[in-house]
C-alpha atoms as a PDB file:
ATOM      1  CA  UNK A   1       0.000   0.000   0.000  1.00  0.00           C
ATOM      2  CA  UNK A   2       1.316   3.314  -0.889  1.00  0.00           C
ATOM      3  CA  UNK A   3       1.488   6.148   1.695  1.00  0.00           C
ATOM      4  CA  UNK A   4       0.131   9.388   1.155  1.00  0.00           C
ATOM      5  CA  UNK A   5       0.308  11.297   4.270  1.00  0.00           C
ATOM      6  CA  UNK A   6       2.691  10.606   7.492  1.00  0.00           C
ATOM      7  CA  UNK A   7       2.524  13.113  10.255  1.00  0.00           C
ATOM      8  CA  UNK A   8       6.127  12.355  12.644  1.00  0.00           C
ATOM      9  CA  UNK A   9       6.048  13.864  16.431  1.00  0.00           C
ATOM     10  CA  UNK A  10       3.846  16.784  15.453  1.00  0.00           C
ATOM     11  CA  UNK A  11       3.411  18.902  18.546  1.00  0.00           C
ATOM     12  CA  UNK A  12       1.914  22.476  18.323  1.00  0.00           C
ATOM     13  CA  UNK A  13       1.849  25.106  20.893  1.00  0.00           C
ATOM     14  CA  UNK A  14       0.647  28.984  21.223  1.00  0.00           C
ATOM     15  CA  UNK A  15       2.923  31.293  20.361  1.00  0.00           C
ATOM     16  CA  UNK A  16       3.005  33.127  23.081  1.00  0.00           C
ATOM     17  CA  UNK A  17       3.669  30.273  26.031  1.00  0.00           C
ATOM     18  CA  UNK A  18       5.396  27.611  24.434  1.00  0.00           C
ATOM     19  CA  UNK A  19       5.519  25.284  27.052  1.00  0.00           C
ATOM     20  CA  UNK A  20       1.666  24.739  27.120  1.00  0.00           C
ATOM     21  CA  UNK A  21       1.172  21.690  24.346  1.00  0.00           C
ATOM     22  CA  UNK A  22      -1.876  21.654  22.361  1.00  0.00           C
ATOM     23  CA  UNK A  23      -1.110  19.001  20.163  1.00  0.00           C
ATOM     24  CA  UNK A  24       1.962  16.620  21.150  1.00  0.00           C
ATOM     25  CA  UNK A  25       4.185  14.643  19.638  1.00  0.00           C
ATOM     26  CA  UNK A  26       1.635  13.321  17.018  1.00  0.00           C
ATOM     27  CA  UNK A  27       1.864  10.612  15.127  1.00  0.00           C
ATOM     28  CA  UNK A  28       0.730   8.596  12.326  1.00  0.00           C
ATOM     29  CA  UNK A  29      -0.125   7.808   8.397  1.00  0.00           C
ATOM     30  CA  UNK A  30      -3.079   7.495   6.090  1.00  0.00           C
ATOM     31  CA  UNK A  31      -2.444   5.439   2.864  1.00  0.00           C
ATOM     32  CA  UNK A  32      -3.935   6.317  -0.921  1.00  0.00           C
ATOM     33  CA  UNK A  33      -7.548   5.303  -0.831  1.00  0.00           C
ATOM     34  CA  UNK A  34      -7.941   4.518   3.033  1.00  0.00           C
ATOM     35  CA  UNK A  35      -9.520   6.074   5.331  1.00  0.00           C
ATOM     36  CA  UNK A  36      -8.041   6.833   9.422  1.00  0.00           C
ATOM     37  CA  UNK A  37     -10.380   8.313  11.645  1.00  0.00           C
ATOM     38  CA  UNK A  38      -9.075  10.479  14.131  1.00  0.00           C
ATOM     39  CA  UNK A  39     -11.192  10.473  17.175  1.00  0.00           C
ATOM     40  CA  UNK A  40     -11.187  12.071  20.424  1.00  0.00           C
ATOM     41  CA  UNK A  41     -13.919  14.441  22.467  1.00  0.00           C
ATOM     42  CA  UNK A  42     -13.692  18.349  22.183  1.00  0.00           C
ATOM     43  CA  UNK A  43     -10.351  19.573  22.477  1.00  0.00           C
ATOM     44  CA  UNK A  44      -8.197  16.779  22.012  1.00  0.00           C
ATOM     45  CA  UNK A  45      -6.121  18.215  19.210  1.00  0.00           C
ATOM     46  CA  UNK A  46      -8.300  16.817  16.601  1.00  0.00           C
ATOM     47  CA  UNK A  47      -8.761  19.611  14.268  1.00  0.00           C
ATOM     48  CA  UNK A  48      -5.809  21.474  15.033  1.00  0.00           C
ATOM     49  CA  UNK A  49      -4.010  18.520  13.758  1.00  0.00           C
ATOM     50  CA  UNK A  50      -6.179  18.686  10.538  1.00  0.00           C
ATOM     51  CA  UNK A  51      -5.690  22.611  10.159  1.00  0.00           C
ATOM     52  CA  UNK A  52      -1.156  21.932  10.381  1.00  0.00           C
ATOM     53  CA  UNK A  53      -1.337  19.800   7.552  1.00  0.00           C
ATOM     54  CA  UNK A  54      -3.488  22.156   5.485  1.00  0.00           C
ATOM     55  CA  UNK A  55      -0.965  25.238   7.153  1.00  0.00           C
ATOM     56  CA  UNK A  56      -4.298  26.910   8.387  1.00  0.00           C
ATOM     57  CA  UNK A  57      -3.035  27.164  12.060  1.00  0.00           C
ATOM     58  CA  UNK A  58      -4.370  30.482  13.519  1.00  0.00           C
ATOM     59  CA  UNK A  59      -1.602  32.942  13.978  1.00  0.00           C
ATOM     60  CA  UNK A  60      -1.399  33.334  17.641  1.00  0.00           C
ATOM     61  CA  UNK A  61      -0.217  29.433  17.676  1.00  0.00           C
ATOM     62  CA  UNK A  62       2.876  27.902  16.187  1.00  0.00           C
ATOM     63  CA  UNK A  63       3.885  24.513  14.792  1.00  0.00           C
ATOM     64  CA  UNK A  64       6.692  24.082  17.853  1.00  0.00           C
ATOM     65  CA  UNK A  65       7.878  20.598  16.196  1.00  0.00           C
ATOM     66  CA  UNK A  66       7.512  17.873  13.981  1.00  0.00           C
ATOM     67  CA  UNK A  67       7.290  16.557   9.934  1.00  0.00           C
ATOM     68  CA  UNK A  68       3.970  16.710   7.831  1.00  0.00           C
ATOM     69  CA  UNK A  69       5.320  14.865   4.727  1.00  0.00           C
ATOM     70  CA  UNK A  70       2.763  14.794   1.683  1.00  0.00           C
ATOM     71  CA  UNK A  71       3.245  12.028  -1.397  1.00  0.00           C
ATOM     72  CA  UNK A  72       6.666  11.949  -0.548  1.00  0.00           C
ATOM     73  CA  UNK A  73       6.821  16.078  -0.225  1.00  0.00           C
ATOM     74  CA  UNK A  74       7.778  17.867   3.201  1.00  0.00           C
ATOM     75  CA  UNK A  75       4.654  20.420   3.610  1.00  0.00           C
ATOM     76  CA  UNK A  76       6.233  22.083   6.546  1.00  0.00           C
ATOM     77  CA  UNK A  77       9.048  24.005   4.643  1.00  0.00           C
ATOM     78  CA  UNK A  78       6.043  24.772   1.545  1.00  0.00           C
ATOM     79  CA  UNK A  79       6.320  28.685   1.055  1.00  0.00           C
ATOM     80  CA  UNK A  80       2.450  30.095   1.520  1.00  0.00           C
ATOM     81  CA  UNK A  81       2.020  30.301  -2.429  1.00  0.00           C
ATOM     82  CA  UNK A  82       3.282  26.857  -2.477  1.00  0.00           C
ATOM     83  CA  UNK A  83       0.285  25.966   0.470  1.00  0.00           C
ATOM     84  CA  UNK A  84      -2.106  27.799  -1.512  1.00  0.00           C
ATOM     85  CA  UNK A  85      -1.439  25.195  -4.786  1.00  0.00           C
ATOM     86  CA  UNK A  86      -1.428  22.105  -2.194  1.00  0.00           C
ATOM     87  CA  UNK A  87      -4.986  23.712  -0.409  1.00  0.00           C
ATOM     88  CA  UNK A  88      -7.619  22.509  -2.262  1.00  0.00           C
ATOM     89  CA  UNK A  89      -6.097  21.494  -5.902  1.00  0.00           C
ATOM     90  CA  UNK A  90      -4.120  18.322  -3.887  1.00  0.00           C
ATOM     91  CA  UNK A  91      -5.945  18.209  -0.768  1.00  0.00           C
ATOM     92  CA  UNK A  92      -8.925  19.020   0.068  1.00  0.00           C
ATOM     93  CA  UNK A  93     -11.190  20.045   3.090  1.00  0.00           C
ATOM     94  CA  UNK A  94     -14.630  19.998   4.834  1.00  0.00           C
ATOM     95  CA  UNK A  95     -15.044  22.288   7.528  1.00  0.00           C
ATOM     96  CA  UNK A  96     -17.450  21.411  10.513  1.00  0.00           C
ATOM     97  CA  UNK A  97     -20.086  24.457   9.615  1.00  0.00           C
ATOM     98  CA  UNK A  98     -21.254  24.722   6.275  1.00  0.00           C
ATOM     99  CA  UNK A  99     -23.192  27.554   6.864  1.00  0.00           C
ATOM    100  CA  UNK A 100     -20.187  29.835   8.513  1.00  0.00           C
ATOM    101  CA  UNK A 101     -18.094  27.975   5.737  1.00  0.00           C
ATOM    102  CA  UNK A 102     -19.923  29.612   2.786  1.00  0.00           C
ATOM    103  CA  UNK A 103     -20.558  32.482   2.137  1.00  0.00           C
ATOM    104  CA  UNK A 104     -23.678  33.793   2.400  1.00  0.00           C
ATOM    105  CA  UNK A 105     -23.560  36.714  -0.034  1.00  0.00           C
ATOM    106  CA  UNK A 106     -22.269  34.439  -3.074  1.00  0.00           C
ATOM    107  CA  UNK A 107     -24.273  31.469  -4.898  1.00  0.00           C
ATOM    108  CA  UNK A 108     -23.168  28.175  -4.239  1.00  0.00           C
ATOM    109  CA  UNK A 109     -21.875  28.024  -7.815  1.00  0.00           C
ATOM    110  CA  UNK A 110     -19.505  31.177  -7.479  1.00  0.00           C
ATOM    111  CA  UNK A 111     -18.091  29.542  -4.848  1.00  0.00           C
ATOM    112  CA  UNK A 112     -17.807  25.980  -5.844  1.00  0.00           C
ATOM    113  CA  UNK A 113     -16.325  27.408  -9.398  1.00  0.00           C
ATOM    114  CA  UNK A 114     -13.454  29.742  -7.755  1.00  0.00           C
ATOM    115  CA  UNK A 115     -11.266  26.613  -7.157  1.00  0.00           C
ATOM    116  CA  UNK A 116     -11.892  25.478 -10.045  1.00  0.00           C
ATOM    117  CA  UNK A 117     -10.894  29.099 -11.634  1.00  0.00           C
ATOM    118  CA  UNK A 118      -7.855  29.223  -9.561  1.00  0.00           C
ATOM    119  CA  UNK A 119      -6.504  25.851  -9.512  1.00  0.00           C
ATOM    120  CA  UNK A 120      -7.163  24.536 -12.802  1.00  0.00           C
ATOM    121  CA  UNK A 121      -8.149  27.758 -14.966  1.00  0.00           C
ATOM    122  CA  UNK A 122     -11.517  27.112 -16.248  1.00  0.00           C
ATOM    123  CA  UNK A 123     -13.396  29.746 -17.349  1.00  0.00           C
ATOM    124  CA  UNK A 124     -16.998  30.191 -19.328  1.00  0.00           C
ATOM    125  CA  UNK A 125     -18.836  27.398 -20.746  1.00  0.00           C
ATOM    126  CA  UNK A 126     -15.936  24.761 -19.530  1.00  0.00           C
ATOM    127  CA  UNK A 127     -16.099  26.056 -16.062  1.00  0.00           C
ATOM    128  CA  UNK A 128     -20.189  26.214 -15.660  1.00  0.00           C
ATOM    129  CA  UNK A 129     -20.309  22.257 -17.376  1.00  0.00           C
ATOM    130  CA  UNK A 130     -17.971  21.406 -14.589  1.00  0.00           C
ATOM    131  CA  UNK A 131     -19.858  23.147 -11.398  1.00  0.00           C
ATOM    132  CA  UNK A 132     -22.793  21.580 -12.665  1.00  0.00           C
ATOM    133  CA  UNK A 133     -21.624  18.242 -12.932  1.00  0.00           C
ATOM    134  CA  UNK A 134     -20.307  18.418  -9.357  1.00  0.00           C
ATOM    135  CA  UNK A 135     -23.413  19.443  -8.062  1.00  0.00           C
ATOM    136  CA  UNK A 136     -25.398  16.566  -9.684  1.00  0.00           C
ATOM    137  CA  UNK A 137     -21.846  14.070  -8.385  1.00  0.00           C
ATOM    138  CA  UNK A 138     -22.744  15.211  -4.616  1.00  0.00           C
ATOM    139  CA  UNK A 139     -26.655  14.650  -5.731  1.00  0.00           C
ATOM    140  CA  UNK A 140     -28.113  18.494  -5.943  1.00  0.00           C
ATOM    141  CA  UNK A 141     -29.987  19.296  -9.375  1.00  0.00           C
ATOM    142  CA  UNK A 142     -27.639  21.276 -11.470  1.00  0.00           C
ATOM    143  CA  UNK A 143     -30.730  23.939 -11.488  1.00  0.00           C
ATOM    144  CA  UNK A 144     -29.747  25.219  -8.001  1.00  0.00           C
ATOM    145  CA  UNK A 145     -26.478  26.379  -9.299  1.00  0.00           C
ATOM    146  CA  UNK A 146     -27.671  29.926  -8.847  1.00  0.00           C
ATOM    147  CA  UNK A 147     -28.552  29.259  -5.334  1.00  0.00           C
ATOM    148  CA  UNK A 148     -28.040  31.060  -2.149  1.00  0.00           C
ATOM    149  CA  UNK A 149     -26.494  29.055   0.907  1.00  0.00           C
ATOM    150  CA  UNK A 150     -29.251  30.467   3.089  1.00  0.00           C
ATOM    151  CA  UNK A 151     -31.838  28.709   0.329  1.00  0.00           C
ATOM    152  CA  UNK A 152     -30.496  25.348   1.121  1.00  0.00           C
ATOM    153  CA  UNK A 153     -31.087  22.858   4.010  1.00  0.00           C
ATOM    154  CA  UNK A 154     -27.945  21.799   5.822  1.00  0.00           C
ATOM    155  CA  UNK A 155     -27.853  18.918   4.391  1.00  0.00           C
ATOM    156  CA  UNK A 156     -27.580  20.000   0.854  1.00  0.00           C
ATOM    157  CA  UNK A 157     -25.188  22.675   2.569  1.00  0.00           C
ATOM    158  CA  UNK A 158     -22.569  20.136   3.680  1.00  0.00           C
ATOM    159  CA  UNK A 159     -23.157  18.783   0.024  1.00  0.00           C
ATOM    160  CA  UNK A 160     -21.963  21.738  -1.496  1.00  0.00           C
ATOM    161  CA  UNK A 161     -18.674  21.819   0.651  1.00  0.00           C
ATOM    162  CA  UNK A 162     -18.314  18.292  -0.458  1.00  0.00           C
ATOM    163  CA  UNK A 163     -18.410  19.596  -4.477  1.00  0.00           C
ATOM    164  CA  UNK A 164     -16.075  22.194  -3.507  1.00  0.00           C
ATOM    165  CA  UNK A 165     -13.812  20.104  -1.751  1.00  0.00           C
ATOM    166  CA  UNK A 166     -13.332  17.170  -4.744  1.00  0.00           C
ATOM    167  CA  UNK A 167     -13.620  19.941  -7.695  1.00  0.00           C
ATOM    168  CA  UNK A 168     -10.143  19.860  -8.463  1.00  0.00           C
ATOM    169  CA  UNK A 169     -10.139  16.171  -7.593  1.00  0.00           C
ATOM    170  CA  UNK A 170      -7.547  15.729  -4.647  1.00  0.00           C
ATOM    171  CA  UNK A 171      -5.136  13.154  -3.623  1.00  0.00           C
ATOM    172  CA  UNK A 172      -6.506  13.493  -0.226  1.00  0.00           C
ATOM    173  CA  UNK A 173      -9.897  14.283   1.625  1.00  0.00           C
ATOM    174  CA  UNK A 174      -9.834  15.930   5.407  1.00  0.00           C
ATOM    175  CA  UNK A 175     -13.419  15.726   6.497  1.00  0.00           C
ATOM    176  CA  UNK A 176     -13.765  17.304  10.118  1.00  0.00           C
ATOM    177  CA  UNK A 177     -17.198  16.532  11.592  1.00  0.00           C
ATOM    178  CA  UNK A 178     -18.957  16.952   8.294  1.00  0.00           C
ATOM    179  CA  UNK A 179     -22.284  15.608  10.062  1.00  0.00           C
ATOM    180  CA  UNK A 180     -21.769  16.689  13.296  1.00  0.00           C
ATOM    181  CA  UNK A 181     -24.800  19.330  13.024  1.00  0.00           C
ATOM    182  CA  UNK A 182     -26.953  16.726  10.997  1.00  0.00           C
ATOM    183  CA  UNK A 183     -30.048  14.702  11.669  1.00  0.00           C
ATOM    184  CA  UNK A 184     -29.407  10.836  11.867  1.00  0.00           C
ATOM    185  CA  UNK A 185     -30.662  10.255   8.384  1.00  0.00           C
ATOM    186  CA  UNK A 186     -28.690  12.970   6.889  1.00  0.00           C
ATOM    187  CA  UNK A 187     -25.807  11.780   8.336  1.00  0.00           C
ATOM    188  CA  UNK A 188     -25.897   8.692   6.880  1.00  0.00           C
ATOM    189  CA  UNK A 189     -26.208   9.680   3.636  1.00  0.00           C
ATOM    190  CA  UNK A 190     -23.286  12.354   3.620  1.00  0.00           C
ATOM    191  CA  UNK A 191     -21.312   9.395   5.210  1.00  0.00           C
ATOM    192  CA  UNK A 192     -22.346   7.020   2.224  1.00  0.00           C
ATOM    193  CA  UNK A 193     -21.533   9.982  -0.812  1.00  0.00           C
ATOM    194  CA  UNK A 194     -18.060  10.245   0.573  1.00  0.00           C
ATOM    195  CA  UNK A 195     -17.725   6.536   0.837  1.00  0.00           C
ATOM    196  CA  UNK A 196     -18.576   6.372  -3.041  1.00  0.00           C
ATOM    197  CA  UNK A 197     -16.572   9.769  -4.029  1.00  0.00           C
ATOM    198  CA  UNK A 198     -13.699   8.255  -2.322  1.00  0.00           C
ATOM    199  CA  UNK A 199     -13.665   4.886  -3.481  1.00  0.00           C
ATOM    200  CA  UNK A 200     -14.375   6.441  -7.313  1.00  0.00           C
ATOM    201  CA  UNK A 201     -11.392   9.032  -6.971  1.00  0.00           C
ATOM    202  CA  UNK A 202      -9.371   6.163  -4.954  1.00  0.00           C
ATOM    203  CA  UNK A 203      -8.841   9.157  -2.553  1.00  0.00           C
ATOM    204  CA  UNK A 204      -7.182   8.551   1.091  1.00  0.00           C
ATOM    205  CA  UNK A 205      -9.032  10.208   3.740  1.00  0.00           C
ATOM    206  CA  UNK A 206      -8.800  11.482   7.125  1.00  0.00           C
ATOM    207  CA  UNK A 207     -12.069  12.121   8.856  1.00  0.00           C
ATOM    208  CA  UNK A 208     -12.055  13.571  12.093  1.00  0.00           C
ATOM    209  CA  UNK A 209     -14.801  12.752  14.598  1.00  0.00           C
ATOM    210  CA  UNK A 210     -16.236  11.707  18.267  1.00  0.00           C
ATOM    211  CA  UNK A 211     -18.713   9.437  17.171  1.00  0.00           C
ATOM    212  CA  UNK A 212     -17.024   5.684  17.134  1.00  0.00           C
ATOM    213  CA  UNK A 213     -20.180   4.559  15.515  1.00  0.00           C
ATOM    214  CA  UNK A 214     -18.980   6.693  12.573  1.00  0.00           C
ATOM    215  CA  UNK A 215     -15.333   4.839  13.159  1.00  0.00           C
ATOM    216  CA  UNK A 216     -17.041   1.712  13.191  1.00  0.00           C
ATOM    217  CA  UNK A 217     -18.814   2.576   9.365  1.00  0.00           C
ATOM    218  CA  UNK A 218     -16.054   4.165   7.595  1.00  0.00           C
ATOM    219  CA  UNK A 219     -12.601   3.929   9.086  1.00  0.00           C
ATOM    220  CA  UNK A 220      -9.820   1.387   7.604  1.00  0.00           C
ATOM    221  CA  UNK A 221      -7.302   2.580  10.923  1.00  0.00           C
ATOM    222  CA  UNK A 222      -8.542   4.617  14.350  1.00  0.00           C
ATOM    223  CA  UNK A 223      -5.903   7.228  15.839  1.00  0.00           C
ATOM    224  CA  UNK A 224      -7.793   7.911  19.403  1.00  0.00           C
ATOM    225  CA  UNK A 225      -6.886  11.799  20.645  1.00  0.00           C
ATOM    226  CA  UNK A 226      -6.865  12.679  24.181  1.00  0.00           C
ATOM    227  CA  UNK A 227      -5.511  16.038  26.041  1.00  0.00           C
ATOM    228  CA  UNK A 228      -3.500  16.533  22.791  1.00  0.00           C
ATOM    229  CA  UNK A 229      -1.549  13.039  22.292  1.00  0.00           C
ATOM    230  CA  UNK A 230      -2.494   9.948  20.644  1.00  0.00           C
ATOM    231  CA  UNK A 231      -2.897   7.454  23.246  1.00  0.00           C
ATOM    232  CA  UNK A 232      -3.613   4.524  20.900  1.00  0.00           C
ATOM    233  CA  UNK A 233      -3.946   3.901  17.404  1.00  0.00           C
ATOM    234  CA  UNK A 234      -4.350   0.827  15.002  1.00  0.00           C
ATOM    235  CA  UNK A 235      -6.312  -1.057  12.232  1.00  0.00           C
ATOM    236  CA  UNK A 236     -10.530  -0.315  12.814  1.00  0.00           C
ATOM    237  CA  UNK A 237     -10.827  -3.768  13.662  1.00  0.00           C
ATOM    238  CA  UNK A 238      -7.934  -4.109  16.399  1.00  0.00           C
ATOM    239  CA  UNK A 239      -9.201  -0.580  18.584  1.00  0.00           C
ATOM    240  CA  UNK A 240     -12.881  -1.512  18.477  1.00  0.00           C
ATOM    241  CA  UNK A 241     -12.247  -5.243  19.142  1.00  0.00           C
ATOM    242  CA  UNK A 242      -9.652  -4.738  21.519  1.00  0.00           C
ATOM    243  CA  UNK A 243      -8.986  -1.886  22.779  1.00  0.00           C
ATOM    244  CA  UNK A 244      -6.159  -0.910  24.819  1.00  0.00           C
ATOM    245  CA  UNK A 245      -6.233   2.225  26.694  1.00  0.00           C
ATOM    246  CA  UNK A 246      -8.484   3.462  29.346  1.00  0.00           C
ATOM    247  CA  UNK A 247      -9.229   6.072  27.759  1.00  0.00           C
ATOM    248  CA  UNK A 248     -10.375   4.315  24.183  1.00  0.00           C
ATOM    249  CA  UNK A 249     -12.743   1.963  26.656  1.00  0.00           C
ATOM    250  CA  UNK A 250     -14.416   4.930  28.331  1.00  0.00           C
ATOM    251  CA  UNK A 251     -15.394   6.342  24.490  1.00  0.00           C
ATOM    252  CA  UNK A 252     -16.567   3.165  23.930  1.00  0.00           C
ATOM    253  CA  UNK A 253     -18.831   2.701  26.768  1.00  0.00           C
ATOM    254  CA  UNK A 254     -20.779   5.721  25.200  1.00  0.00           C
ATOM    255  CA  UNK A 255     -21.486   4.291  22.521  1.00  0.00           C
ATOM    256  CA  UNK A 256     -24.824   2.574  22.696  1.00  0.00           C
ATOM    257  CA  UNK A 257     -25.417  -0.871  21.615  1.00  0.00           C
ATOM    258  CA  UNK A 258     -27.908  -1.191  18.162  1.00  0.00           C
ATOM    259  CA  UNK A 259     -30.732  -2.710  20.074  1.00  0.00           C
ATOM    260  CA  UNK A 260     -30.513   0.561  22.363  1.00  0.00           C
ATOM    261  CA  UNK A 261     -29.895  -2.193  25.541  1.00  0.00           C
ATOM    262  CA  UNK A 262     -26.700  -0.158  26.426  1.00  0.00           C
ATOM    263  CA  UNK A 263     -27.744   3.140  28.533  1.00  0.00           C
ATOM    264  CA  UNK A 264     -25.798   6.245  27.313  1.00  0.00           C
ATOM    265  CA  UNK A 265     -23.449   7.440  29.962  1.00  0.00           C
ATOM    266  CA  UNK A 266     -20.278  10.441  30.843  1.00  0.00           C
ATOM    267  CA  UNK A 267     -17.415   9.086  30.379  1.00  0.00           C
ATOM    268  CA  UNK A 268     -15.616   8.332  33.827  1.00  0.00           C
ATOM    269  CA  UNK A 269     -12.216  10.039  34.015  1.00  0.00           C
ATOM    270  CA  UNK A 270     -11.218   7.888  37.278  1.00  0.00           C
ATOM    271  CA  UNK A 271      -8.535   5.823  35.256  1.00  0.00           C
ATOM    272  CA  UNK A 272      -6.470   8.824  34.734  1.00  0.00           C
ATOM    273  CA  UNK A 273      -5.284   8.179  38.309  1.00  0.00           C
ATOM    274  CA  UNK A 274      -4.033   4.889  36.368  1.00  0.00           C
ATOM    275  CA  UNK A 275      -1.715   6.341  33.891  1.00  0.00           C
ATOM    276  CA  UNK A 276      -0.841   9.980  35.960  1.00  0.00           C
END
């Protein structure tokens, strides 16, 4: 299996007090046309993980450490016009809110075009066959091209960050809770279209969540986030059979069992005492 992405003892602080670690010493890799969930509750380093590999860290913190190597290429020493061609053209992203994500003033085909505009240079007739044909891949009628974000349901909302994020046809797919603000039934469906778009494109993905039933339905290998490190990570199969840390147990327990038998519950942070 070829890799595509390997993140090596990652660890990213603020700026302005160093010594506090966000995200440390990270590790781990996502292969072309697999898919590694990283999971881990809010504020676990999840996203901010995501955002250093795009080199969308907000300015008042600082990659302290660490390699974010890319098909072979070392995205840490990219100048920012040389981010800009990787963002979007050779990966791509979902961001958790659609609705913040767009913009409200432009129609969803402006915006789902300007990558295309940028990256590739379509313009006129080539350019409007191409929006359209992304909007009926991610299952919207082509007619809503003209469309305000505000005029859409979140659903079809997340479906239009979807087209944007595949229109230039990336190596690579970071989704980070794309269904986190969706009804059940929606959710499965945005989960199955990015199942099919990535098995079609043969894209490798890394899809950031909290939700292990998520894991369990589209994730080839886990990483589990806690407090900013990975405290386990392995094949889907290996952490939800067998899991090893505390930590990955207690997520577990809050999952509930198909038949509804298991009751929800807080995870219980007594077995921190165990590994303090």
């Amino acid at each position: 299996m070829s890799e595509l992405l390997r993140i090596a003892g990652l660890t990213i602080t603020p700026a302005a007090m160093p010594e506090r670690l966000l995200v440390n010493n990270v590790s781990f890799a996502l292969d072309v046309g697999k898919t590694t969930c990283i999971v881990g509750e809010s504020g676990s380093g999840k996203s901010l993980t995501a955002l250093a590999v795009m080199g969308l860290l907000p300015t008042a913190l600082k990659r302290q450490s660490g390699s974010i190597s890319f098909q072979g290429s070392e995205l840490t020493v990219c100048s920012p016009a040389q981010m800009r061609d990787v963002r979007g053209k050779r990966i791509g992203m979902i961001f958790q809110e659609p609705m913040t994500s767009l913009n409200p003033v432009l129609n969803i085909g402006y915006q789902i075009g300007e990558s295309l505009a940028v990256h590739l240079g379509l313009s006129g007739k080539a350019l409007k066959t191409r929006v359209a044909a992304l909007l009926e891949q991610v299952g919207i009628p082509s007619e809503r091209v003209s469309s305000y974000p505000d005029e859409l349901s979140g659903g079809q909302r997340q479906r239009v960050m979807i087209a944007m994020s595949i229109a230039c046809e990336p190596s690579m797919l970071i989704a980070d809770e794309p269904t986190t603000a969706l009804d059940v039934t929606v959710q499965a469906q945005i989960l199955a279209l990015l199942s099919e778009l990535k098995q079609r494109m043969n894209m490798g993905m890394l899809f950031i969540t909290h939700d292990f039933g998520v894991v369990a339905d589209i994730a080839d290998d886990v990483v589990v986030m806690f407090r900013g490190e990975v405290v386990e990570s392995g094949t889907v199969a290996d952490v939800l059979g067998n899991p090893q840390h505390p930590y990955t147990r207690a997520l577990l327990d809050c999952v509930p069992d198909a038949d509804g038998k298991k009751t929800l519950k807080p995870i219980d942070y007594a077995w921190l005492k165990e590994v303090a």
